[in-house]
Structures are given as C-alpha cells and as structure tokens.
PDB file of N, CA and C in Angstrom:
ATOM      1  N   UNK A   1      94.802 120.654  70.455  1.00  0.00           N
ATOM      2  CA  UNK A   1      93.947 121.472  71.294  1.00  0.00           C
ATOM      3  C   UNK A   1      92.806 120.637  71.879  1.00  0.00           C
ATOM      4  N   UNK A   2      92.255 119.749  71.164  1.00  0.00           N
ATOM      5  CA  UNK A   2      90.676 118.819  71.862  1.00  0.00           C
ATOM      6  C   UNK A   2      91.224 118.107  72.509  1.00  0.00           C
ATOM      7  N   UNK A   3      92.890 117.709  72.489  1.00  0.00           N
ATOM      8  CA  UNK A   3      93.435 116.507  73.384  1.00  0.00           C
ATOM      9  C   UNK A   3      93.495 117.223  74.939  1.00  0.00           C
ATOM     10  N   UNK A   4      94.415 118.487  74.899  1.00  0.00           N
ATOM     11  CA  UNK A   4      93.995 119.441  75.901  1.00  0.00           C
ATOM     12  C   UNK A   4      92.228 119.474  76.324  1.00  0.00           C
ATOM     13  N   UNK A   5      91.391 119.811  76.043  1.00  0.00           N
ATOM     14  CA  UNK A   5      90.294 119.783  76.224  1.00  0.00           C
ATOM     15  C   UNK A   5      89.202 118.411  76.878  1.00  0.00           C
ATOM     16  N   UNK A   6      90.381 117.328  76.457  1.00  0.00           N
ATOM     17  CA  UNK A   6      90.049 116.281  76.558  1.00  0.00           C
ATOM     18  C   UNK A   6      90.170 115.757  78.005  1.00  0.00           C
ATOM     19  N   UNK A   7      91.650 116.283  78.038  1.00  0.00           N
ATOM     20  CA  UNK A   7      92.460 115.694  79.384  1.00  0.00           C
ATOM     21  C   UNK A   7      91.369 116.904  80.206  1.00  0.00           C
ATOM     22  N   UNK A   8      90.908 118.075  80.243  1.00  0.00           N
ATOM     23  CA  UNK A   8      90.484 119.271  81.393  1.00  0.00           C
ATOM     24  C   UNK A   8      89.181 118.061  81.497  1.00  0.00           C
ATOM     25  N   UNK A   9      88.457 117.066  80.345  1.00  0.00           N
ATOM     26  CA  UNK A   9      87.094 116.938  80.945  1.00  0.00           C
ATOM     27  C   UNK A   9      87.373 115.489  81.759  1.00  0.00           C
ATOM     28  N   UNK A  10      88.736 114.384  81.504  1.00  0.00           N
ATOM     29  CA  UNK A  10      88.796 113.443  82.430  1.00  0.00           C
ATOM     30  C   UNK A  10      89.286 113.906  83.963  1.00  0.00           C
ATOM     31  N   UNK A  11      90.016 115.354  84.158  1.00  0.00           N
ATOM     32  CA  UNK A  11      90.252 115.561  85.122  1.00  0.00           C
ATOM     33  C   UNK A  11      89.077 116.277  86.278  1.00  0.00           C
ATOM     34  N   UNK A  12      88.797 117.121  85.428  1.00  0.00           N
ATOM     35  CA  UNK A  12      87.672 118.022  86.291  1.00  0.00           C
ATOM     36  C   UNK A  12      86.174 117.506  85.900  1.00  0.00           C
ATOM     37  N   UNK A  13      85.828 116.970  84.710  1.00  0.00           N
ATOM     38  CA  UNK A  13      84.511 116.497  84.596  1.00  0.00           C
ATOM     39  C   UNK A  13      83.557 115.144  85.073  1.00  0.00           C
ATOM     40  N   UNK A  14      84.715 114.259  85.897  1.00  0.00           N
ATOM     41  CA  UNK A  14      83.947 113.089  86.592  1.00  0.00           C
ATOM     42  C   UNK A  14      83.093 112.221  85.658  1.00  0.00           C
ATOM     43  N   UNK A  15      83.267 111.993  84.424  1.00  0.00           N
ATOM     44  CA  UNK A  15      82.173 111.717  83.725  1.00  0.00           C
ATOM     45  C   UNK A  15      82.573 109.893  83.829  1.00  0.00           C
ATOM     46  N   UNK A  16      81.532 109.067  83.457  1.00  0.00           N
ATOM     47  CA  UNK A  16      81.348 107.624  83.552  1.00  0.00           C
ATOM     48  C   UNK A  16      82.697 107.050  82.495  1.00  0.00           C
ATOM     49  N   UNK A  17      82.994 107.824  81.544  1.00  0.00           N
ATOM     50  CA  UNK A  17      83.969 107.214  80.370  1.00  0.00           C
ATOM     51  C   UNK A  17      84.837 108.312  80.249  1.00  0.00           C
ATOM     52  N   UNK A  18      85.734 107.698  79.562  1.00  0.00           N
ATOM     53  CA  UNK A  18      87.054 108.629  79.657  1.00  0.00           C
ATOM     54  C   UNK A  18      86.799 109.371  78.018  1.00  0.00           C
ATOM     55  N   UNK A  19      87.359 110.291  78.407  1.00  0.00           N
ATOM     56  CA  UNK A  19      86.872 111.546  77.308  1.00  0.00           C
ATOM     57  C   UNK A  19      87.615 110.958  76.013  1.00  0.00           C
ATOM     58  N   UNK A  20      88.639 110.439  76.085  1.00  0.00           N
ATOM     59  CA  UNK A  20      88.955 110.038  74.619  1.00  0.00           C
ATOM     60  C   UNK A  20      88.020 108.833  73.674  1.00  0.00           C
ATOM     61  N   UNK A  21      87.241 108.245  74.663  1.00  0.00           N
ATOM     62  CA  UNK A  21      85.757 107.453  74.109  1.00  0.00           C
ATOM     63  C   UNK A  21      84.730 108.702  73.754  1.00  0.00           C
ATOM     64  N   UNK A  22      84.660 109.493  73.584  1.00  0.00           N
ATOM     65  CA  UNK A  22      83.801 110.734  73.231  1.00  0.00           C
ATOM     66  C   UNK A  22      83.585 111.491  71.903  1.00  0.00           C
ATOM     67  N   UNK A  23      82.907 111.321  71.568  1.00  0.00           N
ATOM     68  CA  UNK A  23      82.697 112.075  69.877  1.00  0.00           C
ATOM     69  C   UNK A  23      82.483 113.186  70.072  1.00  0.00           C
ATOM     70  N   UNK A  24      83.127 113.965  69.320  1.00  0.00           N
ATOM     71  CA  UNK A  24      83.429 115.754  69.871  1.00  0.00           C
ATOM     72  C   UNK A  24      81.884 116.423  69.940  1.00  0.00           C
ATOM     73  N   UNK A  25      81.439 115.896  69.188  1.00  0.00           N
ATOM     74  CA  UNK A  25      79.389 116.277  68.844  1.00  0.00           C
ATOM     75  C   UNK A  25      78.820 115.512  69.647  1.00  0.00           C
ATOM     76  N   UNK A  26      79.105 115.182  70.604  1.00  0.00           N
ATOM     77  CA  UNK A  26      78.274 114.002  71.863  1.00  0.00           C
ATOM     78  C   UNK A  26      77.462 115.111  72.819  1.00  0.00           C
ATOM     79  N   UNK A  27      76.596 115.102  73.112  1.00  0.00           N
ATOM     80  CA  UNK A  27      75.974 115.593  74.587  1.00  0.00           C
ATOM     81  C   UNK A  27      76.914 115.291  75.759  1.00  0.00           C
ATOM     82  N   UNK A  28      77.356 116.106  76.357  1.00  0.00           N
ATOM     83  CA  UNK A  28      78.392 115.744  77.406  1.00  0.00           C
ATOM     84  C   UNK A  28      77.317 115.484  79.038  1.00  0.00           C
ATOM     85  N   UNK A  29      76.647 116.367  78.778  1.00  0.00           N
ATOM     86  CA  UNK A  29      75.009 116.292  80.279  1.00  0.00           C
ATOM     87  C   UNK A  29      74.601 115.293  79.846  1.00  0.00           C
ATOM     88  N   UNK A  30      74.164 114.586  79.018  1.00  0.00           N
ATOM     89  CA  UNK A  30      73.592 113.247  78.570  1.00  0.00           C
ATOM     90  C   UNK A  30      74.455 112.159  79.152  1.00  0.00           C
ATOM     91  N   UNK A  31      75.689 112.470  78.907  1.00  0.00           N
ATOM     92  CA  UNK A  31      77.097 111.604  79.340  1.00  0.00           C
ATOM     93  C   UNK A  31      76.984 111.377  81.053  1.00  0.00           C
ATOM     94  N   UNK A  32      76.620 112.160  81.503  1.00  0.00           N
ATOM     95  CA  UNK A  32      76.774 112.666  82.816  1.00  0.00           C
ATOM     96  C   UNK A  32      77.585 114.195  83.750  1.00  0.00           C
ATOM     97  N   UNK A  33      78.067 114.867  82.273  1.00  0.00           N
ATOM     98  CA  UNK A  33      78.817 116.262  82.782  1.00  0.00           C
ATOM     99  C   UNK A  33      77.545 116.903  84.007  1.00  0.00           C
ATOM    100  N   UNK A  34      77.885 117.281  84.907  1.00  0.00           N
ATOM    101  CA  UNK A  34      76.896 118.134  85.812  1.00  0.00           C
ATOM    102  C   UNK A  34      77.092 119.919  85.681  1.00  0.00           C
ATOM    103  N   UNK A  35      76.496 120.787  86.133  1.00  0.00           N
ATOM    104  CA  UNK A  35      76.725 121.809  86.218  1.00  0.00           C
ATOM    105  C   UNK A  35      78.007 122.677  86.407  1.00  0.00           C
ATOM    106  N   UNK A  36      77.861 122.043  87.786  1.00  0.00           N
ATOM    107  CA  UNK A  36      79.182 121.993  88.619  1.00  0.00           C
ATOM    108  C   UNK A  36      80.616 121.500  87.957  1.00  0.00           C
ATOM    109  N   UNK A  37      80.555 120.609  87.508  1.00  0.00           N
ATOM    110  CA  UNK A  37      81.901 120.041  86.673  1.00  0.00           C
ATOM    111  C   UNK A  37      82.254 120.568  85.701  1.00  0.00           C
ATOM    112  N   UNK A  38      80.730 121.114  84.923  1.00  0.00           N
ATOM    113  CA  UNK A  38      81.183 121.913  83.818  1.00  0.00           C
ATOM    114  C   UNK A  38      82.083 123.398  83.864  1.00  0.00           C
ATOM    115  N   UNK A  39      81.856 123.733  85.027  1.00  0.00           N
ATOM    116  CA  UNK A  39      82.665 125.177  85.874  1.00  0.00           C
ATOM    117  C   UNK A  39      83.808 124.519  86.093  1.00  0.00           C
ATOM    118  N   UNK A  40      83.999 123.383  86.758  1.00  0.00           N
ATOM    119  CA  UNK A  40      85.373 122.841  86.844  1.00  0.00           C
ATOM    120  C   UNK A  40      86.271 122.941  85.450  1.00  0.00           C
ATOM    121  N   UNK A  41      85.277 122.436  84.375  1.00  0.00           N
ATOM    122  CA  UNK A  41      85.877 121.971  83.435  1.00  0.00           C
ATOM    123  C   UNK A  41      86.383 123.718  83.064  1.00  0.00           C
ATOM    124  N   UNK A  42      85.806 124.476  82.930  1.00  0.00           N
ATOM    125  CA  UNK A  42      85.983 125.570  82.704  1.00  0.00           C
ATOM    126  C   UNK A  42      86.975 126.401  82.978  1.00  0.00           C
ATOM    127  N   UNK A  43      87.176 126.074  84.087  1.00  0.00           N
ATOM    128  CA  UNK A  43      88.527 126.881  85.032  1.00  0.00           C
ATOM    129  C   UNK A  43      89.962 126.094  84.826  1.00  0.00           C
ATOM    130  N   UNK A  44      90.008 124.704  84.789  1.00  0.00           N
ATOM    131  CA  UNK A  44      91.069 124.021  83.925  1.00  0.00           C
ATOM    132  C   UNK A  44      91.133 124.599  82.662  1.00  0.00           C
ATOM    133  N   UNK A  45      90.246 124.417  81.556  1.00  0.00           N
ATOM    134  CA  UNK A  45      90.496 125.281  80.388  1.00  0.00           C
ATOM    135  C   UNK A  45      90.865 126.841  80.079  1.00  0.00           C
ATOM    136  N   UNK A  46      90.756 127.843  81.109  1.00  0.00           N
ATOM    137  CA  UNK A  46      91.278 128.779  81.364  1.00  0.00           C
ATOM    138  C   UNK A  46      92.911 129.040  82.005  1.00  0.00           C
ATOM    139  N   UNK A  47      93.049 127.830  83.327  1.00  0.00           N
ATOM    140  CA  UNK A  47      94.277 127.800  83.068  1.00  0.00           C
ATOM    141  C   UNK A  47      95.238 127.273  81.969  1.00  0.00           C
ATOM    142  N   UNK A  48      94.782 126.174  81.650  1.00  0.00           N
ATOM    143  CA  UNK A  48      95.483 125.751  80.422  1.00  0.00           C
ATOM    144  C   UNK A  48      96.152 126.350  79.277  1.00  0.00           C
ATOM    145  N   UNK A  49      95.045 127.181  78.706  1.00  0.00           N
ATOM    146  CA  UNK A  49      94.842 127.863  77.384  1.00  0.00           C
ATOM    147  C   UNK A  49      95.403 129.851  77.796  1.00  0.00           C
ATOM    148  N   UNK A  50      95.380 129.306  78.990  1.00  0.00           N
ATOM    149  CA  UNK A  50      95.534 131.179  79.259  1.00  0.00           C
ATOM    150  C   UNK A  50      94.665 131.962  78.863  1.00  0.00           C
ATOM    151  N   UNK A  51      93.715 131.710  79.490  1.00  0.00           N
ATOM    152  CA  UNK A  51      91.838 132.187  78.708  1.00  0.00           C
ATOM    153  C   UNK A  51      91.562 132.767  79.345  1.00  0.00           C
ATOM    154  N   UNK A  52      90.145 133.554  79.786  1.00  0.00           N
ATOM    155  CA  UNK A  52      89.133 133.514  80.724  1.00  0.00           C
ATOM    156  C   UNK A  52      88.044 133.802  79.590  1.00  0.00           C
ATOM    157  N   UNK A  53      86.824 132.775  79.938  1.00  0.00           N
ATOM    158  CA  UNK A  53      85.341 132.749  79.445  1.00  0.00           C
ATOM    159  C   UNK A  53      84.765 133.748  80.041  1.00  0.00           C
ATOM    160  N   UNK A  54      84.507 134.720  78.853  1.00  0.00           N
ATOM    161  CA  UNK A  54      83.141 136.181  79.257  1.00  0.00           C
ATOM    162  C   UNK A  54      82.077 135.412  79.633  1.00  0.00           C
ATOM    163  N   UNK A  55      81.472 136.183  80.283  1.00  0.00           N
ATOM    164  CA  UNK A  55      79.959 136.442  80.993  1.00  0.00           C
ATOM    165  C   UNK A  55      79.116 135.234  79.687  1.00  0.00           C
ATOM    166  N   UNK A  56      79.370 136.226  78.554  1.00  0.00           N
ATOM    167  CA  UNK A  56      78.641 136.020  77.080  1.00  0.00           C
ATOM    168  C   UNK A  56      78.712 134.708  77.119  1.00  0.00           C
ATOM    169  N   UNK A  57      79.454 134.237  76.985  1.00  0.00           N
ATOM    170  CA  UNK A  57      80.204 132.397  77.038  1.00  0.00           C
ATOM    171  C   UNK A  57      79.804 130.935  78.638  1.00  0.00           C
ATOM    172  N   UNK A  58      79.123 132.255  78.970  1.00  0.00           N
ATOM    173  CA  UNK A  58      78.664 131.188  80.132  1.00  0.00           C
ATOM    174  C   UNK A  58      77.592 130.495  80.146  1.00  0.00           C
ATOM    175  N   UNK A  59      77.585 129.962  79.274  1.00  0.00           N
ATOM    176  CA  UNK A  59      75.938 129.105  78.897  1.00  0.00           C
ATOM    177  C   UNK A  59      75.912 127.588  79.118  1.00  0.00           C
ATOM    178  N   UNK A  60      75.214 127.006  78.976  1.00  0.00           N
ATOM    179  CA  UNK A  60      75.159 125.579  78.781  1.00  0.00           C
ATOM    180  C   UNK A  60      75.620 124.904  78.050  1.00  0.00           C
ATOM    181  N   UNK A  61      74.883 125.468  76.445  1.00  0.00           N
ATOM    182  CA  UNK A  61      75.302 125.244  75.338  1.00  0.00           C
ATOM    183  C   UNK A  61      76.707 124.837  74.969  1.00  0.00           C
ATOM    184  N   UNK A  62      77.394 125.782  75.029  1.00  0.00           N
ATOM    185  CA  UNK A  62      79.315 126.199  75.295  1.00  0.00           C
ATOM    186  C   UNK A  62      79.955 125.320  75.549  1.00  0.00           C
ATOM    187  N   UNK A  63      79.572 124.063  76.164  1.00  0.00           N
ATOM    188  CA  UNK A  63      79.877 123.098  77.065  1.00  0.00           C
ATOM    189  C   UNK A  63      79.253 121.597  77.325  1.00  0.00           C
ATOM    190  N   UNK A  64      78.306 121.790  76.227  1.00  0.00           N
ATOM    191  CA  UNK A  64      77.769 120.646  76.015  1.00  0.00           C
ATOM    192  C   UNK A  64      78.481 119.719  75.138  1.00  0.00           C
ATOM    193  N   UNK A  65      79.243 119.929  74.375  1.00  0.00           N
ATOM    194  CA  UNK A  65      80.009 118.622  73.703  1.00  0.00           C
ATOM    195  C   UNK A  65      81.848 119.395  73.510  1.00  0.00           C
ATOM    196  N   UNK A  66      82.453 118.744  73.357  1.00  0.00           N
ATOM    197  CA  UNK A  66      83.918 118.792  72.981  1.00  0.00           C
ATOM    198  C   UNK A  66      84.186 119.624  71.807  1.00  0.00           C
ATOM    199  N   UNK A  67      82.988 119.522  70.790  1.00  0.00           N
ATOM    200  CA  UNK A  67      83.126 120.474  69.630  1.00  0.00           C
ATOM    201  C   UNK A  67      82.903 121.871  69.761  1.00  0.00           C
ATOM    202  N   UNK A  68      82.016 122.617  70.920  1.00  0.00           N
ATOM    203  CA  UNK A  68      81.158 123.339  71.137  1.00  0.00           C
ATOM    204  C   UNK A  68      82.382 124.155  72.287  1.00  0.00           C
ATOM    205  N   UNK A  69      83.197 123.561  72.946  1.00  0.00           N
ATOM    206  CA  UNK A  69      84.265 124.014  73.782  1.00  0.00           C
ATOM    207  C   UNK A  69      85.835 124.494  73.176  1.00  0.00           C
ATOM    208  N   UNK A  70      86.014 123.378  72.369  1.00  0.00           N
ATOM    209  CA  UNK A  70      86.978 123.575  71.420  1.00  0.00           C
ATOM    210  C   UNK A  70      86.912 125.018  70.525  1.00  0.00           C
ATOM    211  N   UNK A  71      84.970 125.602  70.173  1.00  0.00           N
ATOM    212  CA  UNK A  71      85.074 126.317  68.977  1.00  0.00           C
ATOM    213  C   UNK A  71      85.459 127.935  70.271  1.00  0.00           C
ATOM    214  N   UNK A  72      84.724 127.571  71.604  1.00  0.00           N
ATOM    215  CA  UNK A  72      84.744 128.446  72.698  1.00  0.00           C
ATOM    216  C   UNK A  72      86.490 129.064  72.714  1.00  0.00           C
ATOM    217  N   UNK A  73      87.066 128.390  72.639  1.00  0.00           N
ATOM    218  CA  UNK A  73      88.716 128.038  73.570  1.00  0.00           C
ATOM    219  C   UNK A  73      89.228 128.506  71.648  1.00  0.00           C
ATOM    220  N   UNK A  74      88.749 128.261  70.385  1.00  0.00           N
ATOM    221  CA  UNK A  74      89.878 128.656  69.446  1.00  0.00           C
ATOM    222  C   UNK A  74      88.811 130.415  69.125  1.00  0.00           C
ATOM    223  N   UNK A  75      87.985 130.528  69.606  1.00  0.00           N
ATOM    224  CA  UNK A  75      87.334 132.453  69.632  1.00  0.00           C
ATOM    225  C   UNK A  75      88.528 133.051  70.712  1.00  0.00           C
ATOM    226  N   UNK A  76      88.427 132.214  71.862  1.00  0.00           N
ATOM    227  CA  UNK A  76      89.193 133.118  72.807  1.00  0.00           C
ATOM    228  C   UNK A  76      90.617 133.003  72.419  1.00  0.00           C
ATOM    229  N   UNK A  77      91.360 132.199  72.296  1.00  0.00           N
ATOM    230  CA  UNK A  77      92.784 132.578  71.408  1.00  0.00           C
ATOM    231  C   UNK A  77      93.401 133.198  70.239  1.00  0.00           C
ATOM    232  N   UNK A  78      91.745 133.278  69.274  1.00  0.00           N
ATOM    233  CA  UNK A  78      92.129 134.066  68.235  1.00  0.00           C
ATOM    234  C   UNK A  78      92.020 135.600  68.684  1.00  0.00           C
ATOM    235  N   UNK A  79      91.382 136.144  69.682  1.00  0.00           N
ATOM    236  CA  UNK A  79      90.834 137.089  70.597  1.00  0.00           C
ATOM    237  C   UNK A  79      92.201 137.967  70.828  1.00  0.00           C
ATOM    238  N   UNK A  80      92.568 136.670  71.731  1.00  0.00           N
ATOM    239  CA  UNK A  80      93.912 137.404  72.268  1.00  0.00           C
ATOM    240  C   UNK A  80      94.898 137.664  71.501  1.00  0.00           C
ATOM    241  N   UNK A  81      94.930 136.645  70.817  1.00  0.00           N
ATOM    242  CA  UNK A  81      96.348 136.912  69.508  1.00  0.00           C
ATOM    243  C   UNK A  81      95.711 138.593  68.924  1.00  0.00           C
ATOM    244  N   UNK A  82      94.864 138.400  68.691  1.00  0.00           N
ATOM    245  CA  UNK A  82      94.499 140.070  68.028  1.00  0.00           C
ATOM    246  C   UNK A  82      94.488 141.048  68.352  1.00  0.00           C
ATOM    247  N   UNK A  83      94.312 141.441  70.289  1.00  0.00           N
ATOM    248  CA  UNK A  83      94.380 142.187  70.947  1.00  0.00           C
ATOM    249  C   UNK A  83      95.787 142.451  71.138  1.00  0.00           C
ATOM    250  N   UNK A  84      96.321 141.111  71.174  1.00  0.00           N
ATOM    251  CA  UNK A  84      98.114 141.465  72.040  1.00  0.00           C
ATOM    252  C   UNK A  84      98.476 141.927  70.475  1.00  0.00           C
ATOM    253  N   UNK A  85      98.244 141.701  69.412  1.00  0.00           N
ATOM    254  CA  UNK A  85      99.181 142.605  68.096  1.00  0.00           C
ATOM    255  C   UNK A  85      98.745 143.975  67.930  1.00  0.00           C
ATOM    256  N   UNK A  86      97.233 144.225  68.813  1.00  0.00           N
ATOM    257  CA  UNK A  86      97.050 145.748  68.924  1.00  0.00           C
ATOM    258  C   UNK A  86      97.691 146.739  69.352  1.00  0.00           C
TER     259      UNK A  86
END
C-alpha cells in the first residue's frame, strides 16, 4: 500500500527526490510537496485505492508525510469494506 502511495507522490507530487528516498514520518512541504500537488497527490490516491477523501480529511496535516496518508487511505478502506458488508 505505501509503495502505491509512493508511486501517486513521484507522479503527481513533483517533489526534488524520488519518494522511495523518503521516510514515511518525513515532512513532505519541507521536502517541497506544494498545496497544489498535494490535491494532485490526492486524486491519484483516490483513483488508485477506489477512495474519495471527506471534507473531514482535507487538511494539511493528512498529507504531510507518507505515514499520515497511508493511515488516511487504510480509514478509508476499512470504511468501505464495512459499509459494502452492510
């Protein structure tokens, strides 16, 4: 799943180093993630994962490191798995 996550931030996140040089607890805005990329990054991880990020989930925070996206992306799959057995 972070390898997925990995590949959404070398594709859509523009950042100076390639995401597999990245410690999942890194500042990704420190790195150079921008606002903007981070929405990129966002909308790749939605297609990917078959997601969509609530309102609730639209923060900064969410998206500031690989660990913090990963925990985003395994709420929303445990989400759905629970709804679709409803």
């Amino acid at each position: 799943m972070i390898e997925i996550i990995r590949h959404a931030l070398d594709v859509r996140g523009h950042l100076p180093v390639a995401a597999s040089l990245i410690a999942p607890w890194a500042n990704l805005y420190e790195i150079g993630l921008t606002p903007f990329n981070a929405i990129q990054v966002m909308l790749e991880l939605e297609k990917e994962f078959s997601i969509e990020f609530p309102d609730r989930m639209l923060n900064r925070q969410n998206f500031a490191s690989l660990s913090a996206m990963l925990s985003c992306v395994k709420q929303l799959r445990s989400q759905a798995v629970y709804s679709d057995a409803a």
